[in-house]
Protein backbone atom coordinates (compact mmCIF):
# COMPACT_ATOMS: atom_id res chain seq x y z
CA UNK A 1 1.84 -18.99 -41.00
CA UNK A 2 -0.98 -20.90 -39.57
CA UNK A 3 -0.58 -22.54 -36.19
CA UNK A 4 -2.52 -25.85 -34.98
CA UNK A 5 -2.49 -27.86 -31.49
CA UNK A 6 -0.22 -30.65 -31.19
CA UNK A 7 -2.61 -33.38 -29.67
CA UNK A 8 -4.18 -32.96 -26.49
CA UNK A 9 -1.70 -30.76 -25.58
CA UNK A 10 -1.14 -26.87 -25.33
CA UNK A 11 1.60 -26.81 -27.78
CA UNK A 12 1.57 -24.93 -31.35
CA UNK A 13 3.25 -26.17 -33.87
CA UNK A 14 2.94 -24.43 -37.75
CA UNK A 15 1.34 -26.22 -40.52
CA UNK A 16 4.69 -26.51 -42.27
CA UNK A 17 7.32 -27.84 -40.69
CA UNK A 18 10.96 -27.98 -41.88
CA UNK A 19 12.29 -32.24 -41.50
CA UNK A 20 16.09 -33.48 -42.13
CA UNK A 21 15.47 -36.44 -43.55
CA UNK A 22 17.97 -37.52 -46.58
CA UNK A 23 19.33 -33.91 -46.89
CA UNK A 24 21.39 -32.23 -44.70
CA UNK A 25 24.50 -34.32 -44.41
CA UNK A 26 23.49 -35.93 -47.32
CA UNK A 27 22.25 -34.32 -50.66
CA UNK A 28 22.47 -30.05 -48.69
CA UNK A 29 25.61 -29.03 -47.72
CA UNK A 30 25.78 -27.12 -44.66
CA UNK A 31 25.73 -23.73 -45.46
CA UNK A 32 22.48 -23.94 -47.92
CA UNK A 33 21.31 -26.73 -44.93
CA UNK A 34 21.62 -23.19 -42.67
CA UNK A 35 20.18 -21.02 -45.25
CA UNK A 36 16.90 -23.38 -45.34
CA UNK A 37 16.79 -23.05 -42.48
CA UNK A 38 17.10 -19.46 -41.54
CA UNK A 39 14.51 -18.84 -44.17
CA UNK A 40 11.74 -21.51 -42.84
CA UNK A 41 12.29 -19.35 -39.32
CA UNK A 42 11.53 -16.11 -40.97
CA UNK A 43 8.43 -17.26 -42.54
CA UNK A 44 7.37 -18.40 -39.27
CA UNK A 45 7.99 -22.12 -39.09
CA UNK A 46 8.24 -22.98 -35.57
CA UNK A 47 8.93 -26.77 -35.75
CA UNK A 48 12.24 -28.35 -37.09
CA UNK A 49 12.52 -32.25 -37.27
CA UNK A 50 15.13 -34.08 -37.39
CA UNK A 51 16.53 -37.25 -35.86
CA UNK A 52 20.17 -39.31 -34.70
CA UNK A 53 20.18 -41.55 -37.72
CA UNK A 54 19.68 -38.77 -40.28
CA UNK A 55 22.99 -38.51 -42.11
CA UNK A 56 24.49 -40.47 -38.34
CA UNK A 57 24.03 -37.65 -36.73
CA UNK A 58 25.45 -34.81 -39.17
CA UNK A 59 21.76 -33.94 -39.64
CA UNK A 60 21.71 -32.96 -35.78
CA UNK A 61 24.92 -31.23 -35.74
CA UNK A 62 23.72 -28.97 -38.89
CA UNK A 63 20.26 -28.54 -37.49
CA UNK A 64 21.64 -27.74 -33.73
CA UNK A 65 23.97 -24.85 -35.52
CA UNK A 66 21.58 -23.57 -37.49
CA UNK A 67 18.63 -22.94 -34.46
CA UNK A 68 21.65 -21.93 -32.01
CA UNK A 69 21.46 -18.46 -33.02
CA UNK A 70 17.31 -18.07 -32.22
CA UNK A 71 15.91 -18.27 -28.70
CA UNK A 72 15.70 -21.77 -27.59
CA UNK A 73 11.79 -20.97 -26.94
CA UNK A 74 10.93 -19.16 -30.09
CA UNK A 75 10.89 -22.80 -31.70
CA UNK A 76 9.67 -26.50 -31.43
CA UNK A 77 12.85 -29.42 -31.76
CA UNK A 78 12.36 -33.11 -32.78
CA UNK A 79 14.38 -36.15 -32.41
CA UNK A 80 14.09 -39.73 -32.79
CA UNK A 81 16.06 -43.08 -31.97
CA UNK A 82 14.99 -46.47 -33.12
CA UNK A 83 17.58 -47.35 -35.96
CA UNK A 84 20.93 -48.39 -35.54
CA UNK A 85 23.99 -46.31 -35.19
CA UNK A 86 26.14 -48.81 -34.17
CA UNK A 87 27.10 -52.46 -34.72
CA UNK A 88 27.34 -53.45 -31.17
CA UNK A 89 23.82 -55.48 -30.09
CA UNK A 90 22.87 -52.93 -27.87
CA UNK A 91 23.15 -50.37 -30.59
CA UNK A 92 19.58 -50.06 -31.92
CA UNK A 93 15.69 -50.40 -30.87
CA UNK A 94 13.87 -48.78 -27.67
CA UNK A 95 15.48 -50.47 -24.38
CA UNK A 96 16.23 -48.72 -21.57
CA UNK A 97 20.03 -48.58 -22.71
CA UNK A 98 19.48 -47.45 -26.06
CA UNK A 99 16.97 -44.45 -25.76
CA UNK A 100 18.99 -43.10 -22.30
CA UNK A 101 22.24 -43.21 -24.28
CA UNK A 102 20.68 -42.42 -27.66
CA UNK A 103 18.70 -38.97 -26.14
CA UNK A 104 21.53 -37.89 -24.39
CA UNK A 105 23.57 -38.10 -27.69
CA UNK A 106 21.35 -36.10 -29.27
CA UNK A 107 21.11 -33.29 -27.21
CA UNK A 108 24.93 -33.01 -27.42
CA UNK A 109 24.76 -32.99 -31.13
CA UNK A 110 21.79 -30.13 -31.05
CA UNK A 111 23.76 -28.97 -28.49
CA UNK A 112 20.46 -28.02 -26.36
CA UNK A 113 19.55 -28.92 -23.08
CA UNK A 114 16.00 -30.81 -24.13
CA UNK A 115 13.98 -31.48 -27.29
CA UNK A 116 10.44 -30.69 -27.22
CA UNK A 117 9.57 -33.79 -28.63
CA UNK A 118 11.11 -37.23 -28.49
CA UNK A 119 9.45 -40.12 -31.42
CA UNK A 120 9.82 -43.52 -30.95
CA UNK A 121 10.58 -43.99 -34.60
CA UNK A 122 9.39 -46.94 -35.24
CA UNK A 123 7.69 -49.94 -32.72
CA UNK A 124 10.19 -52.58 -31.40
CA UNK A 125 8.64 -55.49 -30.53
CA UNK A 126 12.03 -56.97 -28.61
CA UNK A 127 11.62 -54.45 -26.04
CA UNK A 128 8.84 -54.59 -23.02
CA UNK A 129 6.70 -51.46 -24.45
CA UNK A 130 6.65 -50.76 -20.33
CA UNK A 131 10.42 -50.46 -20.32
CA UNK A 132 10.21 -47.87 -22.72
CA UNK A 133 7.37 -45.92 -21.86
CA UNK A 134 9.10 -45.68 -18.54
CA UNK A 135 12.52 -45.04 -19.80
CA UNK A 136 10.93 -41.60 -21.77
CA UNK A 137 9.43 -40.77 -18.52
CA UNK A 138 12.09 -40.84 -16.81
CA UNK A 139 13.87 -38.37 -19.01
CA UNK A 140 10.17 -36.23 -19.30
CA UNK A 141 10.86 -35.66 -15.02
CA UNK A 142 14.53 -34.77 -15.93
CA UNK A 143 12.84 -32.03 -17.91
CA UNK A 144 15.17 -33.07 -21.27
CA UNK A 145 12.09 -34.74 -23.26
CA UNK A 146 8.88 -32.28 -23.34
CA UNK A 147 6.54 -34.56 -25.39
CA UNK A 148 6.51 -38.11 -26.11
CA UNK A 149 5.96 -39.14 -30.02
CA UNK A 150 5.99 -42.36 -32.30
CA UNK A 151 6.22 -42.78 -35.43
CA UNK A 152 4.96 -45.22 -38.16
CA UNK A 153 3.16 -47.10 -35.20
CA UNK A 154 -0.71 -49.09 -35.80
CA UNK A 155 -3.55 -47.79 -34.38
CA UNK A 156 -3.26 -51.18 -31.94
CA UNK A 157 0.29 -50.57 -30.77
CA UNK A 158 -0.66 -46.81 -29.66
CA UNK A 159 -4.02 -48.15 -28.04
CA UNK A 160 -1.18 -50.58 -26.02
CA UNK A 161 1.00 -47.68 -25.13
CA UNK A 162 -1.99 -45.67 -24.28
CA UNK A 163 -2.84 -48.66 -21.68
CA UNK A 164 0.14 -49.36 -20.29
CA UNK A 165 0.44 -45.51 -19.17
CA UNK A 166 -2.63 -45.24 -18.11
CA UNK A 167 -1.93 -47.97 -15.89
CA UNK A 168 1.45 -46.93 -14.63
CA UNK A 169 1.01 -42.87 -14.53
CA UNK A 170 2.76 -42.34 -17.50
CA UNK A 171 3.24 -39.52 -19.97
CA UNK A 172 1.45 -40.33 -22.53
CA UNK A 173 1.83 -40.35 -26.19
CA UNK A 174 0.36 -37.09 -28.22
CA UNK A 175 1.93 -36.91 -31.59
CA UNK A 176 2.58 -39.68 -34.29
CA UNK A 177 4.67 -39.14 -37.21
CA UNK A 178 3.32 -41.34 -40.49
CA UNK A 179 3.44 -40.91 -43.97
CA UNK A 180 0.57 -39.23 -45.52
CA UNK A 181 0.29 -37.63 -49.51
CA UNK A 182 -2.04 -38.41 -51.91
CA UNK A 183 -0.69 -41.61 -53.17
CA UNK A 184 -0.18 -43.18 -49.72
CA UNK A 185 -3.03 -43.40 -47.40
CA UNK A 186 -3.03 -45.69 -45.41
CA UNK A 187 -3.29 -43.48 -42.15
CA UNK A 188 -7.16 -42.96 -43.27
CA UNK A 189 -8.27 -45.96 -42.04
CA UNK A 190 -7.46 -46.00 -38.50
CA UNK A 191 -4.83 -43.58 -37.56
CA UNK A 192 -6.94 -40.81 -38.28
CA UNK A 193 -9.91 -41.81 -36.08
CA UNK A 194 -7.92 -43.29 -33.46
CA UNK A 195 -5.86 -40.02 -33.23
CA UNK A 196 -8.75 -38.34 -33.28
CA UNK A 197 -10.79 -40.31 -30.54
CA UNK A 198 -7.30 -40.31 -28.13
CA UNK A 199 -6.07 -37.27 -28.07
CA UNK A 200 -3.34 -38.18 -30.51
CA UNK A 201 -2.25 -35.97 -33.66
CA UNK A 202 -0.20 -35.92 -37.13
CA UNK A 203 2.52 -34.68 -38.22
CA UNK A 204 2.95 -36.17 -41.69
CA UNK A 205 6.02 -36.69 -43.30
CA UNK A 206 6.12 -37.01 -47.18
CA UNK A 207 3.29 -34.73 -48.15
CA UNK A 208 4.48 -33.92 -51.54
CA UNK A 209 5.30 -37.82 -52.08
CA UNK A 210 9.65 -37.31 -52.17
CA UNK A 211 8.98 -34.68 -54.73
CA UNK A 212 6.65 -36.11 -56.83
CA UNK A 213 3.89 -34.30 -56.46
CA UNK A 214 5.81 -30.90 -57.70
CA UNK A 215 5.12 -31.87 -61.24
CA UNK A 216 9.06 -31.78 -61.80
CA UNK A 217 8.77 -35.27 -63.31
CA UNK A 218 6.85 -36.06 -66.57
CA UNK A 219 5.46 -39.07 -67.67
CA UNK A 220 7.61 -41.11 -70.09
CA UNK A 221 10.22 -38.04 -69.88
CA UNK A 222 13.75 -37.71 -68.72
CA UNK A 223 14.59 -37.30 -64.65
CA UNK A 224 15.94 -33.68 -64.07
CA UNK A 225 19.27 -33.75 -63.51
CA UNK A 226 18.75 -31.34 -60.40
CA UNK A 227 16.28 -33.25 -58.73
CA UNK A 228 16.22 -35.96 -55.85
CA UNK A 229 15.47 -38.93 -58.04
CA UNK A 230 18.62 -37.90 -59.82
CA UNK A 231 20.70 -37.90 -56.42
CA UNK A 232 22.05 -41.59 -55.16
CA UNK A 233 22.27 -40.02 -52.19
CA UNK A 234 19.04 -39.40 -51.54
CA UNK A 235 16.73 -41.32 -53.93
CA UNK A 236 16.50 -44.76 -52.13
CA UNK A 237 12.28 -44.08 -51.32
CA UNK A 238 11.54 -42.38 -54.57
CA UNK A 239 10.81 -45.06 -56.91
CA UNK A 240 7.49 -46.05 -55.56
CA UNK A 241 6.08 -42.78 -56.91
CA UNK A 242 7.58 -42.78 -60.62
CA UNK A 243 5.27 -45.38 -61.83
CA UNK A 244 3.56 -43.78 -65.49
CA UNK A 245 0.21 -44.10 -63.92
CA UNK A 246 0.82 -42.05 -60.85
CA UNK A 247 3.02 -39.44 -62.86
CA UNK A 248 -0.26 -39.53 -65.73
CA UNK A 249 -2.38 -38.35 -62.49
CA UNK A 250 0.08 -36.09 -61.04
CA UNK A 251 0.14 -34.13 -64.86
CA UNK A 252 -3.79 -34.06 -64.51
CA UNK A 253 -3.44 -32.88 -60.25
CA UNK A 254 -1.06 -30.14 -61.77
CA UNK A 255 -3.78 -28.98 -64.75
CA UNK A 256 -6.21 -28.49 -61.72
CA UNK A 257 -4.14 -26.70 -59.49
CA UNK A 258 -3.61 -23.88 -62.32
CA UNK A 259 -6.84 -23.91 -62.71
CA UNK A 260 -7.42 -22.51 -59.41
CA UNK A 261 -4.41 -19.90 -59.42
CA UNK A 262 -1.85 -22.24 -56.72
CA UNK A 263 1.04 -24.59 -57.47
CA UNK A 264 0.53 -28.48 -57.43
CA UNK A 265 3.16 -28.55 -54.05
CA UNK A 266 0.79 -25.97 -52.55
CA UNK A 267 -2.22 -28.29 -53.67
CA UNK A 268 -0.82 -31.40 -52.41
CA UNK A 269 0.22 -29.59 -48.78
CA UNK A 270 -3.47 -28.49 -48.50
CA UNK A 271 -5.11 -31.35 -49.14
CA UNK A 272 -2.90 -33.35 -46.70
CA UNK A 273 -3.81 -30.05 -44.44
CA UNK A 274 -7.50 -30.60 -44.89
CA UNK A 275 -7.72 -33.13 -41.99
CA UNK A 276 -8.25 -31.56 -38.95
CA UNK A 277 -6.01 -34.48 -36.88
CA UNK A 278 -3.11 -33.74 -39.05
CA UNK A 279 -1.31 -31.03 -37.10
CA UNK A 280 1.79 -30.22 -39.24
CA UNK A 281 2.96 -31.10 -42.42
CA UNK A 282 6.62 -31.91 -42.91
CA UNK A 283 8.04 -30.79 -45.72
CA UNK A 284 11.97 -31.52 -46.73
CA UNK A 285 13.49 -28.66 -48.57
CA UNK A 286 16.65 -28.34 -50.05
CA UNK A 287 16.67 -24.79 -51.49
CA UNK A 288 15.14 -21.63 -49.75
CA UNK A 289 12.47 -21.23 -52.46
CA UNK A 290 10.90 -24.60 -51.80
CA UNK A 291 10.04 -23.22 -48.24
CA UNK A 292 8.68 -20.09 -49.82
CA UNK A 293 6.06 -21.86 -52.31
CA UNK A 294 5.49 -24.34 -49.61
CA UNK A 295 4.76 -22.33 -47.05
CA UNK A 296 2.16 -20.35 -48.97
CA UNK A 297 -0.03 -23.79 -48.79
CA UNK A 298 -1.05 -22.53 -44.62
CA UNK A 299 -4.15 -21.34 -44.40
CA UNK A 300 -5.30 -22.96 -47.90
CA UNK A 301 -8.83 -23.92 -47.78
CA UNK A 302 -9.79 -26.28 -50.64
CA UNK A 303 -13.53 -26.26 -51.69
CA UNK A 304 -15.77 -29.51 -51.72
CA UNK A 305 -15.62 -28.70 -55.13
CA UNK A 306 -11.81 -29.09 -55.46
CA UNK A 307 -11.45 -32.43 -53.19
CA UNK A 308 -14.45 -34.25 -55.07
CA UNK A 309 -11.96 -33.25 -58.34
CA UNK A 310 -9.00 -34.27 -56.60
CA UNK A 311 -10.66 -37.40 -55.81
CA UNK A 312 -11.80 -38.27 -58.63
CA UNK A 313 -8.11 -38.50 -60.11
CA UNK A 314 -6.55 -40.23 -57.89
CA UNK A 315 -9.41 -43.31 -57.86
């Protein structure tokens, strides 16, 4: 495993990373859920990701379990709070109220006594971005939020946050979690050079596009019966990518990674990999051998060569 700076920080976090999103509590049961993750930690993943609204909290409670039996410093821990997990009106977005109670729920669920990183995860534009900012640092001086973190935010909401704790002393922010694979880019534009100009890093969620970009799905052919798009519980984001066209350039992605001796998830994790801002990709497995192939992807260096190829197909 390959290890890259989080930010402007002094924190390592490995190139894979092992999310919770739409599996455990969901489409894993526990005990493979444990098994994932036992064998991500062996192969030297050192981040785990997960957040309260991830299976309402089961996702935390299976994660927590899971990581109790490793030293609480061998490994980087990830939460979020944004989305609702309530119905009351103070049940959802980034006040003071929410994140306190939200946090604290959290680490009872993990059953830890901080996470290393805390996300916004996503920008809530009811709440004074002050109140927030100084909500998380209240909880960074209580020593039970390391890092601060957003996730899906614009380049021009960060350059806000940025202000605002300038301004005020704050923590500021150091990590951002988008979407990033080869179908959706967006972060290219401005995230990327913003990040890179503040101090302000990746960890990409997505990277093999829900799936997708295995090759496990064939143009005009039938949806494995094993596989997430087959699984209501866990196939709400999928569609997007099982258009013919994209699946006619994932079959052509998949002819060039054989050509050069890899798999088309290790291709797709590398190129993702190939920006220097993007610190970690997170990858969601839901069987111990997708964290073996996937993991092989650190270190991958694709050629100018490749990525001009690689380009070429997806334009």
């Amino acid at each position: 495993m390959n290890y890259r700076k989080m930010g402007r920080t002094g924190l390592n976090i490995s190139e894979i990373s092992l999310g919770s999103w739409l599996t455990y509590g969901n489409s894993t049961d526990k005990e493979t859920a444990v098994k994932v993750i036992d064998k991500a930690y062996s192969l030297g993943i050192n981040y785990f990701d997960t957040a309260n609204v991830y299976a309402n909290g089961k996702a935390e409670v299976i994660v927590g379990e899971a990581l109790k039996k490793y030293p609480r410093e061998s490994y980087v821990l990830a939460t979020k709070a944004f989305w609702p997990m309530g119905t009351g009106p103070n049940d959802k977005g980034l006040s003071r109220k929410h994140v306190f109670e939200q946090v604290h729920a959290s680490l009872r669920r993990l059953n830890v006594d901080y996470v290393d990183i805390f996300y916004c995860h996503r920008y809530d534009p009811e709440t004074p971005l002050d109140e927030t900012l100084r909500t998380i640092d209240d909880l960074l001086r209580q020593g039970k939020i390391l890092y601060v973190g957003v996730s899906e935010w614009t380049a021009t909401q960060m350059a806000e946050a940025l202000h605002i704790a300038d301004r005020y002393l704050l923590d500021r922010i150091v990590v951002n979690q988008p979407q990033y694979n080869m179908f959706h880019r967006y972060i290219e534009k401005e995230i990327i050079p913003f990040g890179e100009k503040n101090g302000i890093s990746q960890v990409v969620f997505s990277p093999l596009a829900q799936g997708v970009l295995t090759g496990k799905y064939k143009p005009g052919g039938n949806i494995p019966s094993d596989s997430r798009a087959a699984d209501p519980n866990s196939n709400m984001f999928i569609g997007q990518f099982l258009k013919e066209d994209k699946l006619l350039k994932v079959e052509k992605l998949k002819a060039l990674a054989d050509e050069i001796g890899i798999t088309l998830s290790q291709l797709a994790i590398a190129w993702v990999l190939r920006q220097p801002n993007v610190s970690s990709a997170l990858i969601g497995a839901s069987k111990p051998e997708q964290v073996e192939e996937n993991v092989k992807a650190a270190g991958i260096k694709l050629s100018d060569e490749i990525l001009g190829k690689i380009e070429a197909i997806l334009s």
